[in-house]
N, C-alpha and C. Protein backbone atom coordinates (compact mmCIF):
# COMPACT_ATOMS: atom_id res chain seq x y z
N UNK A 1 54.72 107.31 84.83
CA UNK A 1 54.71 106.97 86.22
C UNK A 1 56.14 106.72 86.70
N UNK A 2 56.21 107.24 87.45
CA UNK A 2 57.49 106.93 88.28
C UNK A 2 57.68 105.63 89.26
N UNK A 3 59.20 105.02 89.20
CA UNK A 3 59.00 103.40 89.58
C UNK A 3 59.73 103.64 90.87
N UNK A 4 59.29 102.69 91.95
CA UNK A 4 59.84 102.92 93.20
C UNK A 4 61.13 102.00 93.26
N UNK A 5 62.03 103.13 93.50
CA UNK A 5 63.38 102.50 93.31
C UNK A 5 63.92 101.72 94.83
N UNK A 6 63.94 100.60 95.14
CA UNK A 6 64.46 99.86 96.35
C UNK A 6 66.26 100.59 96.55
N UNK A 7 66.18 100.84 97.79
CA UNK A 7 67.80 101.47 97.83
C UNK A 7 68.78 100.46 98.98
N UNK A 8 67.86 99.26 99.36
CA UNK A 8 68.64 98.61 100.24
C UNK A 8 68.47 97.42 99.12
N UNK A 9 69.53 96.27 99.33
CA UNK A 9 69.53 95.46 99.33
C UNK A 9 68.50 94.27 99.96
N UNK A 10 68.23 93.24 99.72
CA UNK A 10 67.31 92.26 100.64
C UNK A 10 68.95 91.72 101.85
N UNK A 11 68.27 91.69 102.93
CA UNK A 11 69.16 90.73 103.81
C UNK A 11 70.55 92.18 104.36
N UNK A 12 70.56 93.45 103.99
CA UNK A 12 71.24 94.14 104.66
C UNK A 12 71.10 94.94 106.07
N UNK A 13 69.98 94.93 106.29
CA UNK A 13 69.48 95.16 107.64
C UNK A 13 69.83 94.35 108.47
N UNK A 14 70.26 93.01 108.21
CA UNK A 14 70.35 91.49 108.83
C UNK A 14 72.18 91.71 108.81
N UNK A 15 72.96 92.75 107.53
CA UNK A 15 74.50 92.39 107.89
C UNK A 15 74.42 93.90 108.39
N UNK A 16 74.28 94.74 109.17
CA UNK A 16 74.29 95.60 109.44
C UNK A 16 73.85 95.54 111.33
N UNK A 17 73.02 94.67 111.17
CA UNK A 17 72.76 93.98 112.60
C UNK A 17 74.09 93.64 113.15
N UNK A 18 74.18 92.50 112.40
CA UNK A 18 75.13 91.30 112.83
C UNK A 18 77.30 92.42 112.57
N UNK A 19 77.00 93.41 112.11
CA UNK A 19 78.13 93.97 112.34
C UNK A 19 79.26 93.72 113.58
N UNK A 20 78.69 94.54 114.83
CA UNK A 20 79.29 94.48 116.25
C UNK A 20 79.47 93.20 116.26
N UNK A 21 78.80 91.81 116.05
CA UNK A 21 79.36 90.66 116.08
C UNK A 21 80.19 90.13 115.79
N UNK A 22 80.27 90.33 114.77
CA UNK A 22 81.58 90.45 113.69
C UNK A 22 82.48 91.06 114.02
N UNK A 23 82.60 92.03 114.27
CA UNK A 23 83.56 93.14 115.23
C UNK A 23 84.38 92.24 116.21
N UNK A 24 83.35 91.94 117.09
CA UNK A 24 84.13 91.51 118.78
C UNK A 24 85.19 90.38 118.44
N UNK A 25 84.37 89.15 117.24
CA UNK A 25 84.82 88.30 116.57
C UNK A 25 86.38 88.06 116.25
N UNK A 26 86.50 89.19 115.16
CA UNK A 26 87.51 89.60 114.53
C UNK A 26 88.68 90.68 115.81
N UNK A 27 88.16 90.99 116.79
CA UNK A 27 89.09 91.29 117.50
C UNK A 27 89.52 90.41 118.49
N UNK A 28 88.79 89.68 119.08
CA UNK A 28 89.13 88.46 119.74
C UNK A 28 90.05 87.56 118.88
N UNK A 29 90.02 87.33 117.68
CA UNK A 29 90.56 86.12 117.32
C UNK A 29 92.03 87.05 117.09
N UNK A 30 92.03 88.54 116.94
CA UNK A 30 93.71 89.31 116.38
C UNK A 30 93.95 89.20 118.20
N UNK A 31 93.13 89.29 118.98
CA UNK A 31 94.02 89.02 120.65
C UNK A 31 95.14 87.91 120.49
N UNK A 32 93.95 86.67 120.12
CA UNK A 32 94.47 85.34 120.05
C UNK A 32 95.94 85.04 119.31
N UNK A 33 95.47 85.58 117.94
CA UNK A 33 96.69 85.39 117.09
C UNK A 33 98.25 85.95 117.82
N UNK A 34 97.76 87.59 118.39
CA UNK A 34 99.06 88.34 119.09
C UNK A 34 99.83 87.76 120.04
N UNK A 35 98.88 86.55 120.55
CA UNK A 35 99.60 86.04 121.98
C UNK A 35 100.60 85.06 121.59
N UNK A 36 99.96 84.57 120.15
CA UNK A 36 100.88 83.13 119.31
C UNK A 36 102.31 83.59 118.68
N UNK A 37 102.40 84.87 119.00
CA UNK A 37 103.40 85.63 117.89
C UNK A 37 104.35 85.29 118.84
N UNK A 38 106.03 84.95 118.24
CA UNK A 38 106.96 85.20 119.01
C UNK A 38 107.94 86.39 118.43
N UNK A 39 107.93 87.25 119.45
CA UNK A 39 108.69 88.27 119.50
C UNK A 39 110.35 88.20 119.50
N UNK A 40 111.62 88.57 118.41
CA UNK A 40 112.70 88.46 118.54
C UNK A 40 113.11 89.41 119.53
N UNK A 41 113.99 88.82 120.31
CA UNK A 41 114.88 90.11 121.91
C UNK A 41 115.34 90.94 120.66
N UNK A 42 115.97 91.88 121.67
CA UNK A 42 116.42 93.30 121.27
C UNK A 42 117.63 92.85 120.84
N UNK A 43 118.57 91.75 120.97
CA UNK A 43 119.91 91.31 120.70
C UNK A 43 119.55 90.93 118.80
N UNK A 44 118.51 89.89 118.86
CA UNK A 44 118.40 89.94 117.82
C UNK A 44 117.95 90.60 116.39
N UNK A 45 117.17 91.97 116.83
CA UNK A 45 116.95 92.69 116.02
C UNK A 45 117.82 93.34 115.63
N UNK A 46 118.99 93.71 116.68
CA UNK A 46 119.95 94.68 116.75
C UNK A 46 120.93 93.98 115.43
N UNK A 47 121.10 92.29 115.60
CA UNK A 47 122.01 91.57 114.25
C UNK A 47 120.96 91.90 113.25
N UNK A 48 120.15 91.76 112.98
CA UNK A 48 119.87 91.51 111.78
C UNK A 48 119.79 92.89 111.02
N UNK A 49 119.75 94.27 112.03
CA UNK A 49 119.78 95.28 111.56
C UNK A 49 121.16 95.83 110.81
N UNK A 50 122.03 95.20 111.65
CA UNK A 50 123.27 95.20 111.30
C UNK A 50 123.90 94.63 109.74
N UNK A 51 123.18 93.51 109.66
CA UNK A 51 123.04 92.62 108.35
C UNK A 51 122.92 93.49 107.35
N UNK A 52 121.39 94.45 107.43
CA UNK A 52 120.83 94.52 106.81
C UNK A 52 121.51 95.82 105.90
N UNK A 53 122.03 97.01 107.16
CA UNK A 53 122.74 98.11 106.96
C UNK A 53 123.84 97.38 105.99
N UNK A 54 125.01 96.38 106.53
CA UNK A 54 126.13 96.00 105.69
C UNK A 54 126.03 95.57 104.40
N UNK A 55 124.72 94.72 104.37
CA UNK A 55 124.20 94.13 102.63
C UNK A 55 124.14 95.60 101.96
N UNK A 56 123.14 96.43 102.49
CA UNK A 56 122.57 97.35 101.74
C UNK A 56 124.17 98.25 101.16
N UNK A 57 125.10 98.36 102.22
CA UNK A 57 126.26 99.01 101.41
C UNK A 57 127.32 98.22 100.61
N UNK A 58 127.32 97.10 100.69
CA UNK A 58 128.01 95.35 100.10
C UNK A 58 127.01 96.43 98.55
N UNK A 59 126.07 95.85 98.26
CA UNK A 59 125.40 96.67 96.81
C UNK A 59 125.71 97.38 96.56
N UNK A 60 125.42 98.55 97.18
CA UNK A 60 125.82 99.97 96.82
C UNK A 60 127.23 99.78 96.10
N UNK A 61 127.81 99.30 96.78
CA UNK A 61 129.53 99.27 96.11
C UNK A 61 129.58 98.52 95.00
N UNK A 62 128.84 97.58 94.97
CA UNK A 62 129.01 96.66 94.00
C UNK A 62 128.25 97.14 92.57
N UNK A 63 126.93 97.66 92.85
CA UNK A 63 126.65 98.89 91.69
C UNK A 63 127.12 100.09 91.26
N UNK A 64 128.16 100.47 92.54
CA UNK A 64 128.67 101.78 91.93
C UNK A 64 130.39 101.04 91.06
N UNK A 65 130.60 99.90 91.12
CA UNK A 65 131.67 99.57 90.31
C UNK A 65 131.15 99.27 88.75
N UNK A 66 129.99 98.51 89.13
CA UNK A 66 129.13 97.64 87.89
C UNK A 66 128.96 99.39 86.87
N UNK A 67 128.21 100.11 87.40
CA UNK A 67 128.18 101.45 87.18
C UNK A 67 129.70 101.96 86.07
N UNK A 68 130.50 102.18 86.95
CA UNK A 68 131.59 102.92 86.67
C UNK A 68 132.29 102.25 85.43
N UNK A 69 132.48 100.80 85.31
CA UNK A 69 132.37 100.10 84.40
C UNK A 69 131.61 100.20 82.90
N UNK A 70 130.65 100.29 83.46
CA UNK A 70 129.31 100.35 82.38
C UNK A 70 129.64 102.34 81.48
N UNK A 71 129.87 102.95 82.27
CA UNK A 71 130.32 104.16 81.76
C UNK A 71 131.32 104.34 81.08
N UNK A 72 132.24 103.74 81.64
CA UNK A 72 133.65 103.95 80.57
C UNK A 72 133.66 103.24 79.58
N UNK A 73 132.97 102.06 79.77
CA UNK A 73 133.12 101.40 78.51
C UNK A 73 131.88 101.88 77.34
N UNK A 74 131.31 102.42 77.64
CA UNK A 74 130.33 103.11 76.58
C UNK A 74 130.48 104.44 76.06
N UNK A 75 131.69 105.02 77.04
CA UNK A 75 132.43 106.16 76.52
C UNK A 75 133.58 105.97 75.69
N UNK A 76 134.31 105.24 76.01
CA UNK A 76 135.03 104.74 75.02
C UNK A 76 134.41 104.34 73.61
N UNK A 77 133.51 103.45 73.71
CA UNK A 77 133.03 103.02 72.65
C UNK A 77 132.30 104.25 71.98
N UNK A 78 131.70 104.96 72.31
CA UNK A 78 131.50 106.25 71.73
C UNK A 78 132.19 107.30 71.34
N UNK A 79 133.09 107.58 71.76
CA UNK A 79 134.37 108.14 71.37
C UNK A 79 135.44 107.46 70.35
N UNK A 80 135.57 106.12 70.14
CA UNK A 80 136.03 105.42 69.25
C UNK A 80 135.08 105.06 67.99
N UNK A 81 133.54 105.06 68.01
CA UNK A 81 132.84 105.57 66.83
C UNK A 81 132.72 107.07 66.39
N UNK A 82 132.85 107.96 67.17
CA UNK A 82 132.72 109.22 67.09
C UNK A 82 133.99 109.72 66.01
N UNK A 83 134.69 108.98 65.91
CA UNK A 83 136.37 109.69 65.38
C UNK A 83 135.72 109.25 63.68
């Protein structure tokens, strides 16, 4: 005999209802939250972008020395075991 297999859950008809509720819910309260946000002016995005560009090349330089370093001295040292 074949067994009758249940394909819903108990109580999902009930979260499937209550969806759109949930919905309006969750968008009302991201309204709410958006209005609490403070937005930085355009002056200040513009510094920190600036920051961000100068750090990022401040590294760059500072790894391409750490780098250049790290090479010669492992060439050397390989070349002075190599002999």
């Amino acid at each position: 005999m074949a067994a009758i297999v249940q394909t819903t859950k108990p109580g999902t008809l009930e979260s499937i209802k209550q969806w759109p509720e949930i919905t309006r819910n969750y968008i009302a309260d991201l309204q709410l939250e958006m209005k609490r946000v403070t937005w930085p002016t355009r002056a200040q995005v513009q510094a920190t972008t600036a920051i961000v560009i100068i750090t990022v090349f401040a590294f760059a330089a500072y790894f391409k020395i750490v780098d250049e370093i790290i090479v010669n001295s492992v060439g050397k040292l390989y070349s002075t075991l190599a002999k």
